[in-house]
N, C-alpha and C. Protein backbone atom coordinates (compact mmCIF):
# COMPACT_ATOMS: atom_id res chain seq x y z
N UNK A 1 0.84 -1.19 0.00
CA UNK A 1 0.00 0.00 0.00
C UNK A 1 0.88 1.25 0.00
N UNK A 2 0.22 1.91 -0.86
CA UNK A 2 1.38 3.61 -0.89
C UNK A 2 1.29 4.17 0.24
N UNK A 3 2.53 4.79 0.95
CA UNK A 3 1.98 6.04 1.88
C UNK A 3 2.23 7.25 1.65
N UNK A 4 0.70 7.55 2.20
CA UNK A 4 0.95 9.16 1.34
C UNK A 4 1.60 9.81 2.56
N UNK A 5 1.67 10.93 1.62
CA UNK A 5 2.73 12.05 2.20
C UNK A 5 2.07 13.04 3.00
N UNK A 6 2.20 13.66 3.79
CA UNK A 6 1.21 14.72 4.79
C UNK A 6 1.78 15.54 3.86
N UNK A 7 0.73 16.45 3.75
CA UNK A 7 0.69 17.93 3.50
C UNK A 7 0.11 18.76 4.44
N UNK A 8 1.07 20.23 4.59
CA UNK A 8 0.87 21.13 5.06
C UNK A 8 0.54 22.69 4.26
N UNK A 9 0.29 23.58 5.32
CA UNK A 9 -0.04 24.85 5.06
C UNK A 9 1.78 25.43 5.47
N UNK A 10 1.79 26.98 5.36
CA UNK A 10 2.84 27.50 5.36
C UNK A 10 3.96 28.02 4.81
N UNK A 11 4.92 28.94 4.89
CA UNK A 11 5.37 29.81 4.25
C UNK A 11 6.65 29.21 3.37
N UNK A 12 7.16 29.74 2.06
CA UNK A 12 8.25 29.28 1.49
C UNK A 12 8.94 30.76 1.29
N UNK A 13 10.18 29.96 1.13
CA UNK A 13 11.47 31.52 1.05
C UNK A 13 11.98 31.21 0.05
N UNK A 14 12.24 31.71 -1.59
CA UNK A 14 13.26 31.21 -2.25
C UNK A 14 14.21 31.95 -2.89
N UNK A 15 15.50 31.98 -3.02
CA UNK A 15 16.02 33.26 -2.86
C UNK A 15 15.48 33.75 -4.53
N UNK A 16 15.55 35.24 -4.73
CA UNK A 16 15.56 36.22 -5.71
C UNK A 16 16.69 36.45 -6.33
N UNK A 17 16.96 35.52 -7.40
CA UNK A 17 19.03 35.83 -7.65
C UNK A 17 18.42 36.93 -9.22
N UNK A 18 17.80 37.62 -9.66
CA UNK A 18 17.13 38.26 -10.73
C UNK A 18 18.17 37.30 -12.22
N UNK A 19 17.60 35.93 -12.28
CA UNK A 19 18.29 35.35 -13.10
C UNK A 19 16.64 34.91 -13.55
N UNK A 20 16.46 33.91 -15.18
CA UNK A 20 15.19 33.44 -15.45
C UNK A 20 14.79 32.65 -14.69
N UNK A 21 15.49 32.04 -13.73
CA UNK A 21 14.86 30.36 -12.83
C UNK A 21 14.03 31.76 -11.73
N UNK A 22 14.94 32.59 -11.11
CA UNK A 22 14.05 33.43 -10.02
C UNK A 22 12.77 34.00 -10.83
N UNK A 23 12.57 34.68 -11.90
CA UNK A 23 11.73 35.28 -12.39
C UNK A 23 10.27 34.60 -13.21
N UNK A 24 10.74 33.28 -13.36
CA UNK A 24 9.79 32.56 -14.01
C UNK A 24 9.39 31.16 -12.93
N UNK A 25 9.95 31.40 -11.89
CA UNK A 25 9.44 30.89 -10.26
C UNK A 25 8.23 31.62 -9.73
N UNK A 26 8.54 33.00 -9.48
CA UNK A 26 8.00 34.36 -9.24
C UNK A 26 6.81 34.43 -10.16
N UNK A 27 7.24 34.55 -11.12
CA UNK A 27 5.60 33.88 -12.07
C UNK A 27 4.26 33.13 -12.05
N UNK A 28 5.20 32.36 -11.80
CA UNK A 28 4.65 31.19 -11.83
C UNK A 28 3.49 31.12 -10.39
N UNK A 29 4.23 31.58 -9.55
CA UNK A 29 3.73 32.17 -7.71
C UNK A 29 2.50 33.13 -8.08
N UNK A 30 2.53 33.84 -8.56
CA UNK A 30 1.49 34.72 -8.93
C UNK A 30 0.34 34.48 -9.34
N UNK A 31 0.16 33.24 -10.10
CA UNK A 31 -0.59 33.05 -10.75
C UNK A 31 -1.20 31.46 -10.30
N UNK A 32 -0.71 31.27 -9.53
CA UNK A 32 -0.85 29.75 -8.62
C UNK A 32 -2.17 29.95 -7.61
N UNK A 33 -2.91 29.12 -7.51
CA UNK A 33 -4.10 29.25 -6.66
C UNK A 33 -3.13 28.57 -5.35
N UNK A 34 -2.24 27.75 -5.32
CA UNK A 34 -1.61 26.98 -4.18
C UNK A 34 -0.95 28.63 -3.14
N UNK A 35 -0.64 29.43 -3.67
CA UNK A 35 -0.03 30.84 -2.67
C UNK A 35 -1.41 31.72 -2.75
N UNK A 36 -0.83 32.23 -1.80
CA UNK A 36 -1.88 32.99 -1.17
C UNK A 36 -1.58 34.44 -1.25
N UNK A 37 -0.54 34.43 -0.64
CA UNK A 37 0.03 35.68 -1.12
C UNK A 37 1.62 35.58 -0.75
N UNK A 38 1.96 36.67 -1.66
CA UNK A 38 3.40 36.54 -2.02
C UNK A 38 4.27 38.33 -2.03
N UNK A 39 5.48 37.85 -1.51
CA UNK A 39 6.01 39.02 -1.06
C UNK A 39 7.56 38.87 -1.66
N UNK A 40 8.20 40.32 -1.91
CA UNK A 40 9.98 40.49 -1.98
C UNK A 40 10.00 40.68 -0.85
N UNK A 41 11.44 40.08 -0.40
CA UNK A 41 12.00 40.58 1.08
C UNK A 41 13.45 40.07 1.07
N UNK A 42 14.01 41.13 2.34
CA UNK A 42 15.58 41.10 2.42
C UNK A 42 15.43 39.81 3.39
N UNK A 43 16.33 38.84 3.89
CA UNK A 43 16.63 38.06 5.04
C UNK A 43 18.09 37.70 5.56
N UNK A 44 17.58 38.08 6.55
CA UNK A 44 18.81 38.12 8.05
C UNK A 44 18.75 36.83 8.34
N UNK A 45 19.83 36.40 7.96
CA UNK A 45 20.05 34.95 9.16
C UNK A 45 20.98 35.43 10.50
N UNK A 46 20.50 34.78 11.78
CA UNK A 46 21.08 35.05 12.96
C UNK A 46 22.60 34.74 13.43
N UNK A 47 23.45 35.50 14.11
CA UNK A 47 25.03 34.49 13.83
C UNK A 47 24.50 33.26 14.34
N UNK A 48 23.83 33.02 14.99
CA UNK A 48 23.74 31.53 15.34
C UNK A 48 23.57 30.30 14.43
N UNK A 49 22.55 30.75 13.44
CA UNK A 49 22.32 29.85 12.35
C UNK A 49 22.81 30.38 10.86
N UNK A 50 23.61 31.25 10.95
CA UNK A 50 24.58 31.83 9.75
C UNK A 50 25.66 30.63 8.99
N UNK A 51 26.09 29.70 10.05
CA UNK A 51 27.16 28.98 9.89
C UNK A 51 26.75 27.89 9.21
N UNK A 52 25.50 27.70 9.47
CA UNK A 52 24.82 26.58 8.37
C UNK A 52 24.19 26.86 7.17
N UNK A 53 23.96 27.95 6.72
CA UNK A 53 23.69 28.62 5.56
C UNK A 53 24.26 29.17 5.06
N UNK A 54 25.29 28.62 4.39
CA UNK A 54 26.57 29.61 4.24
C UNK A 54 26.33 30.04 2.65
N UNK A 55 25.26 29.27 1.99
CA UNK A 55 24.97 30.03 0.58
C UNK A 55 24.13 30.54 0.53
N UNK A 56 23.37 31.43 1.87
CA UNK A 56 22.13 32.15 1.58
C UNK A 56 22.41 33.26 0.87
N UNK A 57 21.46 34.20 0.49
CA UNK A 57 21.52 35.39 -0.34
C UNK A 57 20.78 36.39 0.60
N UNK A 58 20.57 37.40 0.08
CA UNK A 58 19.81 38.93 0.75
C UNK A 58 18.25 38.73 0.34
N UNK A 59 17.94 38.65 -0.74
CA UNK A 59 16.63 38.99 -1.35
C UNK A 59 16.00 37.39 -1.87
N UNK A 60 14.81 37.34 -1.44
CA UNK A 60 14.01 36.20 -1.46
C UNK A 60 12.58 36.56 -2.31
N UNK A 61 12.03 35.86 -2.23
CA UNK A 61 10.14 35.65 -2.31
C UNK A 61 9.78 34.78 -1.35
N UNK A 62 9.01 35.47 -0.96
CA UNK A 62 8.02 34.88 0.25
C UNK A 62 7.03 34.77 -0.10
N UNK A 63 6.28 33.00 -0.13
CA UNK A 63 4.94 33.28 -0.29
C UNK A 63 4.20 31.91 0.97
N UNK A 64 2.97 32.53 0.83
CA UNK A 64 2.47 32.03 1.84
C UNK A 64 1.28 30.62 1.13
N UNK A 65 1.77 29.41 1.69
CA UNK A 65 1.22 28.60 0.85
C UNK A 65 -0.15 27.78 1.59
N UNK A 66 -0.89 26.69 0.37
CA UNK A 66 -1.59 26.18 1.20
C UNK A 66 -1.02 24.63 1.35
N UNK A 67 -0.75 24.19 0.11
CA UNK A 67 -0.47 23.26 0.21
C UNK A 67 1.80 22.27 0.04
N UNK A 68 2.13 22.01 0.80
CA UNK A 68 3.28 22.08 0.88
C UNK A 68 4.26 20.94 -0.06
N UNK A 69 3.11 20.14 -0.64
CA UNK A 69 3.45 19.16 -1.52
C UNK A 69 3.74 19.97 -2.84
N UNK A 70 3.01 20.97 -3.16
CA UNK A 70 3.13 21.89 -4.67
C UNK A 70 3.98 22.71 -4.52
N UNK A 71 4.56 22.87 -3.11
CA UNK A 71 5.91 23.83 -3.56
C UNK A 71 7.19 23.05 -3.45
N UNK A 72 7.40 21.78 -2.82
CA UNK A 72 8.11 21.18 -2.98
C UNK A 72 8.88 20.62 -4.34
N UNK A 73 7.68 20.84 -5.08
CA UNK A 73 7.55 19.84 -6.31
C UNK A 73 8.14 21.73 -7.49
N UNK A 74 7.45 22.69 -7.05
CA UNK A 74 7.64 23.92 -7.69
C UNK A 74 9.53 23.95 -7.63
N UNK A 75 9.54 23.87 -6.44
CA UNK A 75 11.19 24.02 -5.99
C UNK A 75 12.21 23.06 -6.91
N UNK A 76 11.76 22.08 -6.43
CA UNK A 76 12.53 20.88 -7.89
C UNK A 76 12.19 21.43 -9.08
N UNK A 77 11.38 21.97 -9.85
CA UNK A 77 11.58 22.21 -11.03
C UNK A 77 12.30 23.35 -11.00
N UNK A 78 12.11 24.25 -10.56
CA UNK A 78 13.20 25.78 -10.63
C UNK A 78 14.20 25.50 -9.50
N UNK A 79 14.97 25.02 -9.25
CA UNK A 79 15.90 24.57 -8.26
C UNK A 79 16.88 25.25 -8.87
N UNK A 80 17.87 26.12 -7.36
CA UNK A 80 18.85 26.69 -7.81
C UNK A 80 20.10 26.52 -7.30
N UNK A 81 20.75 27.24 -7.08
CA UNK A 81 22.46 27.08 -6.57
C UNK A 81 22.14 27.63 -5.10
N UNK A 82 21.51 28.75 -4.47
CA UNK A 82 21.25 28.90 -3.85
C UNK A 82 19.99 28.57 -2.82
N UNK A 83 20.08 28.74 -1.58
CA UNK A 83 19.19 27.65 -0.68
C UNK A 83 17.93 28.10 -0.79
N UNK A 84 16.57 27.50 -1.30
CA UNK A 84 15.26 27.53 -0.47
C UNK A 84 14.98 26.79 0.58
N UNK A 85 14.53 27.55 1.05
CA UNK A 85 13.22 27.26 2.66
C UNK A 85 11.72 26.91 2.51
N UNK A 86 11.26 25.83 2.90
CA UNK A 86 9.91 25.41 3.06
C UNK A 86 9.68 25.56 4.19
N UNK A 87 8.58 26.46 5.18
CA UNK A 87 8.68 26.08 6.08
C UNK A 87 7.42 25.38 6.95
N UNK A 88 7.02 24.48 7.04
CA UNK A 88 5.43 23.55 7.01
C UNK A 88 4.77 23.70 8.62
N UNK A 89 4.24 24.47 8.79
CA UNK A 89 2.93 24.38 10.10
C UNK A 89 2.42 22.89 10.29
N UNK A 90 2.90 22.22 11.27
CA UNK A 90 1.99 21.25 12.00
C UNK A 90 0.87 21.59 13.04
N UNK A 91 1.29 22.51 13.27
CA UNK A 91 0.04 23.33 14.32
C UNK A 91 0.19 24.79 14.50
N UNK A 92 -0.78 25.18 14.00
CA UNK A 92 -0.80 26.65 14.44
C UNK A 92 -1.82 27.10 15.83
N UNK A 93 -0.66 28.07 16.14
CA UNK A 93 -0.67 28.36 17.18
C UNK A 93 -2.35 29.20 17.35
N UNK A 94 -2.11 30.51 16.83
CA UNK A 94 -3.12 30.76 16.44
C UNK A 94 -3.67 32.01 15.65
N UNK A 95 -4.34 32.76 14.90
CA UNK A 95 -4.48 33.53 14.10
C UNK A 95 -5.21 34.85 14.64
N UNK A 96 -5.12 35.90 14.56
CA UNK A 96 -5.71 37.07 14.75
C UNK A 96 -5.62 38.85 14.11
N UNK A 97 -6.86 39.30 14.41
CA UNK A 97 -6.94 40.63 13.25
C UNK A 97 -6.02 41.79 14.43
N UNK A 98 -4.93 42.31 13.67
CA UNK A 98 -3.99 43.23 13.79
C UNK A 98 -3.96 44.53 13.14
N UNK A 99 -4.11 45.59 13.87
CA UNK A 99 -3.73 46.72 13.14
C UNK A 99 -2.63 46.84 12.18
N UNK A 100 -2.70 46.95 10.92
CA UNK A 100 -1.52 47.52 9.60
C UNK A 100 -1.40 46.43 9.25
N UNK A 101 -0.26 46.77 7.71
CA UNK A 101 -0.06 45.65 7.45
C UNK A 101 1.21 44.11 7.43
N UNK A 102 0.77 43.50 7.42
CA UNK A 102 2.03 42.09 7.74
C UNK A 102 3.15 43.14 6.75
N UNK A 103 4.74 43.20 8.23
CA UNK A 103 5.34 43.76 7.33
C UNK A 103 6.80 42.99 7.56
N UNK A 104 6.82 41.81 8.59
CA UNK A 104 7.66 41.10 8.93
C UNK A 104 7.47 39.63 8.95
N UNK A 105 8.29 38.74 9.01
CA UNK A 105 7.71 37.35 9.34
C UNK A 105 9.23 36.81 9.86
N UNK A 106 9.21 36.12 11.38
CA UNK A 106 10.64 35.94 11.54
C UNK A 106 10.57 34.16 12.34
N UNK A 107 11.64 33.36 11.71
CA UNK A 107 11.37 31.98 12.16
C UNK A 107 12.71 31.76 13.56
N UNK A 108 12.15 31.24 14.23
CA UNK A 108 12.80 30.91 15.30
C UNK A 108 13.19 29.41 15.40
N UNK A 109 13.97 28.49 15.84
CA UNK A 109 14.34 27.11 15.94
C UNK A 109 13.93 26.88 18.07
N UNK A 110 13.64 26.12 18.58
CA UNK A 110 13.47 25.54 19.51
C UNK A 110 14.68 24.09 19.74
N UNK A 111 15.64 24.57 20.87
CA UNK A 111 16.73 24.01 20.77
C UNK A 111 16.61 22.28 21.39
N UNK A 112 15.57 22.06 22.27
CA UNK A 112 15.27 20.94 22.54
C UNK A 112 13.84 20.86 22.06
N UNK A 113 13.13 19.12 21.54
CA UNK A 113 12.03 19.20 21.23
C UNK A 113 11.04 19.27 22.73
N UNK A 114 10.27 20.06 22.15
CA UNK A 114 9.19 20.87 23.21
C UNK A 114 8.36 19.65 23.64
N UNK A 115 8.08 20.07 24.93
CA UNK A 115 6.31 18.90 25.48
C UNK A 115 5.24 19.84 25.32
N UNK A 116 4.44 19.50 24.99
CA UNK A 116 2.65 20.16 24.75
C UNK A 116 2.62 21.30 25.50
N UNK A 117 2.88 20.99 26.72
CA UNK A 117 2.96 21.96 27.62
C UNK A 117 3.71 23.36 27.59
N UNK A 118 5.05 22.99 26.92
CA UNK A 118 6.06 23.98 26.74
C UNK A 118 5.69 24.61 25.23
N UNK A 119 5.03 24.06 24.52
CA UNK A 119 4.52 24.42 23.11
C UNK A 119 3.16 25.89 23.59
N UNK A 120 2.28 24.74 24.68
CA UNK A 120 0.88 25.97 25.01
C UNK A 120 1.93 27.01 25.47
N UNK A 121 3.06 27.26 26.72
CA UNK A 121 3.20 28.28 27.03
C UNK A 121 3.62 29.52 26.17
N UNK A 122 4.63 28.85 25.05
CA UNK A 122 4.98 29.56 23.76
C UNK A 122 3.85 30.27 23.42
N UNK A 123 2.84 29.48 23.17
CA UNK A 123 1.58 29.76 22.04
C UNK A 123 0.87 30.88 23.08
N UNK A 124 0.11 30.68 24.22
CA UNK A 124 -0.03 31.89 24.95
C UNK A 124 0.89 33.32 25.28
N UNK A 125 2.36 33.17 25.70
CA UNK A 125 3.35 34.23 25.75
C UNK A 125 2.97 35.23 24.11
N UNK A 126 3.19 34.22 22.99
CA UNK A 126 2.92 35.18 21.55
C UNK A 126 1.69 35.86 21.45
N UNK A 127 0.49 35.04 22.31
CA UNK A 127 -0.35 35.88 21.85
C UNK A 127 -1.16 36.77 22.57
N UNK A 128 -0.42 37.42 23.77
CA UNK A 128 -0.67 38.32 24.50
C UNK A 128 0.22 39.25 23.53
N UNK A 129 1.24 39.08 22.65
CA UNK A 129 1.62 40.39 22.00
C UNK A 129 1.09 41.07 21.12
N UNK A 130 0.46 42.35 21.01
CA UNK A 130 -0.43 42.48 20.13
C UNK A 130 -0.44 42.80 18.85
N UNK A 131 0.70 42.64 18.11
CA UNK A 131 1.49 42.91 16.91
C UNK A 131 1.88 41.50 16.01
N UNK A 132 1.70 40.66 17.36
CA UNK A 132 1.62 38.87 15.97
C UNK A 132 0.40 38.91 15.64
N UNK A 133 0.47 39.01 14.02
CA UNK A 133 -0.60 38.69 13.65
C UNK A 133 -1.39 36.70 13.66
N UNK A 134 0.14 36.09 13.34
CA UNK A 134 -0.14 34.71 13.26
C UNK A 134 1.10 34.15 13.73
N UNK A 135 0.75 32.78 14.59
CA UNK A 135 2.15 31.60 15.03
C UNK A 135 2.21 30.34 14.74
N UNK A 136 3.29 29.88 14.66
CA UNK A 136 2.94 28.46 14.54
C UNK A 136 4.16 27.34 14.89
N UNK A 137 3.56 26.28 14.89
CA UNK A 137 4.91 25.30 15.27
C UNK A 137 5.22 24.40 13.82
N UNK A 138 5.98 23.97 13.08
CA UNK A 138 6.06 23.19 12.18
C UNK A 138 7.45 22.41 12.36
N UNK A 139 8.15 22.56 11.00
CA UNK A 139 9.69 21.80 10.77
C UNK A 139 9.62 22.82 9.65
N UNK A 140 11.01 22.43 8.98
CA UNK A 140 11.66 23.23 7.76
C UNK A 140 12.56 22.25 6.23
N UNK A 141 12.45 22.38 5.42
CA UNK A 141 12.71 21.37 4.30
C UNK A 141 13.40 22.48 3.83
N UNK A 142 14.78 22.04 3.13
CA UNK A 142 15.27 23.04 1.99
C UNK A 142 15.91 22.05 0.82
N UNK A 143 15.51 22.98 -0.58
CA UNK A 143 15.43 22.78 -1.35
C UNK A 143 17.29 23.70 -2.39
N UNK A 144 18.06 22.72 -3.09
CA UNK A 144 18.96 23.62 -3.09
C UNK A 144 19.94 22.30 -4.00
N UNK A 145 20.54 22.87 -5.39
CA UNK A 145 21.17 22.20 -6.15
C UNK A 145 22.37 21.90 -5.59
N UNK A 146 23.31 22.63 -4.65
CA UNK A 146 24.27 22.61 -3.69
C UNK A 146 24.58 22.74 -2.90
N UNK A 147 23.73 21.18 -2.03
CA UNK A 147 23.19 21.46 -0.60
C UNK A 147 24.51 21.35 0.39
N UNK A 148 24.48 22.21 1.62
CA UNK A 148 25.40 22.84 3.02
C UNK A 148 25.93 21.59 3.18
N UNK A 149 27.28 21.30 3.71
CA UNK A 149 27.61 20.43 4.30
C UNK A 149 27.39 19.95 5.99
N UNK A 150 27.41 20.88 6.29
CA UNK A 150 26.28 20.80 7.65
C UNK A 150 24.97 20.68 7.85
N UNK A 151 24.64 19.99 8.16
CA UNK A 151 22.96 19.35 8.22
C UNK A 151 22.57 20.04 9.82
N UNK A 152 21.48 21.05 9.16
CA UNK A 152 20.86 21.87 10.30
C UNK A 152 19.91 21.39 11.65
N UNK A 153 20.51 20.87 12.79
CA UNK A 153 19.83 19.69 13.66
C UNK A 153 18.55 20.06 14.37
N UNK A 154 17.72 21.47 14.03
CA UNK A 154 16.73 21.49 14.73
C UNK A 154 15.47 21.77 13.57
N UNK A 155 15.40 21.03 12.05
CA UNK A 155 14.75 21.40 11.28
C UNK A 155 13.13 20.91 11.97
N UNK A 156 13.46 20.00 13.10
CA UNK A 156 12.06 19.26 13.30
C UNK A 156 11.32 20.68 14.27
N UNK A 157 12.07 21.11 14.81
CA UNK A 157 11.39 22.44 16.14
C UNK A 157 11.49 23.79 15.32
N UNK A 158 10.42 24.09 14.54
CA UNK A 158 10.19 25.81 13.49
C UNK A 158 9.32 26.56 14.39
N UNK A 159 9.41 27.76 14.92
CA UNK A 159 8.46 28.45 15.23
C UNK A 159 8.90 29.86 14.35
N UNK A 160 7.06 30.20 14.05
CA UNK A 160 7.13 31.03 12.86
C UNK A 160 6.09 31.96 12.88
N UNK A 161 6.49 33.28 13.19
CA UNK A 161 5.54 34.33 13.61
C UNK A 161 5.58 35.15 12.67
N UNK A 162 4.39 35.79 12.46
CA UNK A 162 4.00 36.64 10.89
C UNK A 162 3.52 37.96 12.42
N UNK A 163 4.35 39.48 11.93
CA UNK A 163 3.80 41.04 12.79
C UNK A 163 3.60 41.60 11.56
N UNK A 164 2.21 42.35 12.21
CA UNK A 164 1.68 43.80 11.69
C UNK A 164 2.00 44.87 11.96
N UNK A 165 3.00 45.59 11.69
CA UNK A 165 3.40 46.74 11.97
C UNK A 165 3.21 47.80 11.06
N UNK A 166 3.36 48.90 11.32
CA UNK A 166 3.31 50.31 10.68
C UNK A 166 4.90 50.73 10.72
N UNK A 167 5.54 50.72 11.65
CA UNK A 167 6.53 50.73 12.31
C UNK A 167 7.90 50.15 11.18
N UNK A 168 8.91 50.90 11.75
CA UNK A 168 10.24 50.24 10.67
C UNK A 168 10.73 49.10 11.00
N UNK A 169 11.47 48.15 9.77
CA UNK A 169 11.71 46.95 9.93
C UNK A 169 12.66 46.97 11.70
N UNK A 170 13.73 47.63 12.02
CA UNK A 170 14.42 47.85 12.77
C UNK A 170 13.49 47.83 14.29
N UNK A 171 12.55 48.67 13.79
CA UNK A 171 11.82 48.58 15.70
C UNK A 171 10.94 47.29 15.45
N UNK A 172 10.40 46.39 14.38
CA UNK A 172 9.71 45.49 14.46
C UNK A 172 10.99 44.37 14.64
N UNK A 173 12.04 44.35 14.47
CA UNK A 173 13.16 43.30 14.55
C UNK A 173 13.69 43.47 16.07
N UNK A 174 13.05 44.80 16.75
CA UNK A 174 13.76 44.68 17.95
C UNK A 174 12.46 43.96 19.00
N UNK A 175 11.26 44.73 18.76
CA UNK A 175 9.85 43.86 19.06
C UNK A 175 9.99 42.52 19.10
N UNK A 176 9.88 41.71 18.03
CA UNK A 176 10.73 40.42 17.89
C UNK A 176 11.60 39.53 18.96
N UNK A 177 12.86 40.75 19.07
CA UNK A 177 13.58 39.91 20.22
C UNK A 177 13.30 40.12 21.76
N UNK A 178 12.05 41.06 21.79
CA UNK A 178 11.60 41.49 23.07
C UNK A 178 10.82 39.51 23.34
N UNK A 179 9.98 39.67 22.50
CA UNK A 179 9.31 38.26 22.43
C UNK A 179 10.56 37.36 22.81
N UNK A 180 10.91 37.05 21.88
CA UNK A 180 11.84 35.87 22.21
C UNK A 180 12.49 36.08 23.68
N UNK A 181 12.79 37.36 24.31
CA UNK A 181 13.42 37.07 25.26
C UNK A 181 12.16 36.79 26.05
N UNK A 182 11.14 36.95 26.10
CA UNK A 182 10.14 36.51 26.86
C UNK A 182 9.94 35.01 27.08
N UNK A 183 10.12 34.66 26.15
CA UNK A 183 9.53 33.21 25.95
C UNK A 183 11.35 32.45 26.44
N UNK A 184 12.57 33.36 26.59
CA UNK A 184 13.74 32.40 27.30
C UNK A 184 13.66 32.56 28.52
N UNK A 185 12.89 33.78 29.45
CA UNK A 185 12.92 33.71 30.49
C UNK A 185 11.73 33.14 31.06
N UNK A 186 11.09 31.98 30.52
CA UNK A 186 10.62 30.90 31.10
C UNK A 186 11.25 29.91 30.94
N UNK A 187 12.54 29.42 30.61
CA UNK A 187 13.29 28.48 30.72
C UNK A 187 12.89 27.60 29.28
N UNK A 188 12.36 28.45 28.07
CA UNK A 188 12.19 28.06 26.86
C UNK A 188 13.33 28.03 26.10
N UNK A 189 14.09 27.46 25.33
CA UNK A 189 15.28 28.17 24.68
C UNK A 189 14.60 28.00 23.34
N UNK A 190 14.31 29.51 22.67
CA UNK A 190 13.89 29.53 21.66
C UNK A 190 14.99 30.95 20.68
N UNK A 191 15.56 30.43 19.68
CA UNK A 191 16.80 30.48 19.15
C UNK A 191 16.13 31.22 18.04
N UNK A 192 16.62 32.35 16.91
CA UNK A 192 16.15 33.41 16.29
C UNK A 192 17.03 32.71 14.61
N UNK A 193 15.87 32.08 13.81
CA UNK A 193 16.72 31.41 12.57
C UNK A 193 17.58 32.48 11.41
N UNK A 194 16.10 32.97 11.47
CA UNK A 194 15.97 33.87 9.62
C UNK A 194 14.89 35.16 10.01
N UNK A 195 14.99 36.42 10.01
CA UNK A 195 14.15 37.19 9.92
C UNK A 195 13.99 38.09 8.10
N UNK A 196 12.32 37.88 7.83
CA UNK A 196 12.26 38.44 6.65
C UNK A 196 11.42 39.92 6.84
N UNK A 197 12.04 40.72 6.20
CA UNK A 197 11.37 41.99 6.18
C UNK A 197 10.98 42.06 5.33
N UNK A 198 9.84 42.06 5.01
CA UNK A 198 9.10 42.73 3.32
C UNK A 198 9.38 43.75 3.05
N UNK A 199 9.69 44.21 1.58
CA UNK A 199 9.76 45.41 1.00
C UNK A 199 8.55 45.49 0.04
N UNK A 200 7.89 44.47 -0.66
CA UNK A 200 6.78 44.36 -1.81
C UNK A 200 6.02 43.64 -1.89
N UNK A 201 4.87 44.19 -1.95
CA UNK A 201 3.47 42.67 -2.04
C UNK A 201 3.31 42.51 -3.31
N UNK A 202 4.06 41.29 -3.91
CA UNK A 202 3.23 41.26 -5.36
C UNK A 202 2.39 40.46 -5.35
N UNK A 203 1.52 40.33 -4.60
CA UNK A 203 0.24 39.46 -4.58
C UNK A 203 -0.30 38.99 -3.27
């Protein structure tokens, strides 16, 4: 008997190298009922997780997907030299209406795997902040013709928060680590992966 594959909801990163594989990817995103919506953005990897991405780039597309089997499969066909990010929601935390618009989205790693318990406290701490618009817990898949020689050991623990701000990327990146330090001084160790700042909604 076959087994199928779980599919998820959740966000993909792939870098923007302005070559035809980025631009006819980007296309292709636009016009896909599978994204939802789709964004340019710069991304910061943290020194912590810098050392394992050592072929990331500055400028990405971000889009927000439904189903995680069609971008997997998108990624293999436009597959590049440089790294994409899948990043798949197993549970979201939870969703809510925010003043302005989504102008950040930043993924965090969880250094030991969490108990239920340590997952609810996460999921409550985020959403007393009133600037996440959305959270979630998943894993991370990357997609990449010349994959890292270091294999990244916490792809199974993703936490992945989408803010509404008005506000500049800089005070929403410092917001950000206000959170995170919230959620270490409950004895959480929750580790800061990749932060994306949007610059453009193309869709």
């Amino acid at each position: 008997m076959a087994t199928q594959t779980l599919s998820y909801s959740g966000y993909v990163c792939a870098p923007y190298l302005h070559n035809h594989t980025s631009i006819e990817l980007k296309d292709a995103w636009i016009i896909s009922k599978n994204i939802e919506s789709l964004y340019f953005v710069t991304g910061t990897f943290s020194n912590e997780s810098g050392a394992y991405f050592s072929n990331s780039t500055n400028h990405y597309i971000l889009g927000k997907f439904k189903d995680s089997q069609y971008i997997i499969n998108d990624l293999n066909k436009y597959n590049q030299e440089k790294t994409s990010f899948v990043f798949s929601i197993k549970d979201e935390f939870f969703q809510k209406e925010v003043m302005g618009e989504t102008n950040f989205v930043t993924v965090y790693y969880l250094e030991y795997g969490q108990s239920e318990e340590d997952l609810q406290e996460i999921a409550n701490l985020l959403l007393k902040r009133a600037k996440i618009e959305t959270a979630g817990v998943g894993y991370m898949n990357m997609v990449c013709t010349s994959p890292s020689k270091f294999t990244f050991p916490y792809s199974e623990n993703i936490v992945i928060i989408e803010v509404a701000s008005e506000k500049s990327h800089q005070s929403v990146k410092k917001y950000c680590e206000e959170t995170k330090r919230d959620v270490n001084r409950k004895g959480l160790t929750m580790t800061n992966l990749l932060s994306l700042s949007i610059l453009d909604k193309l869709k």
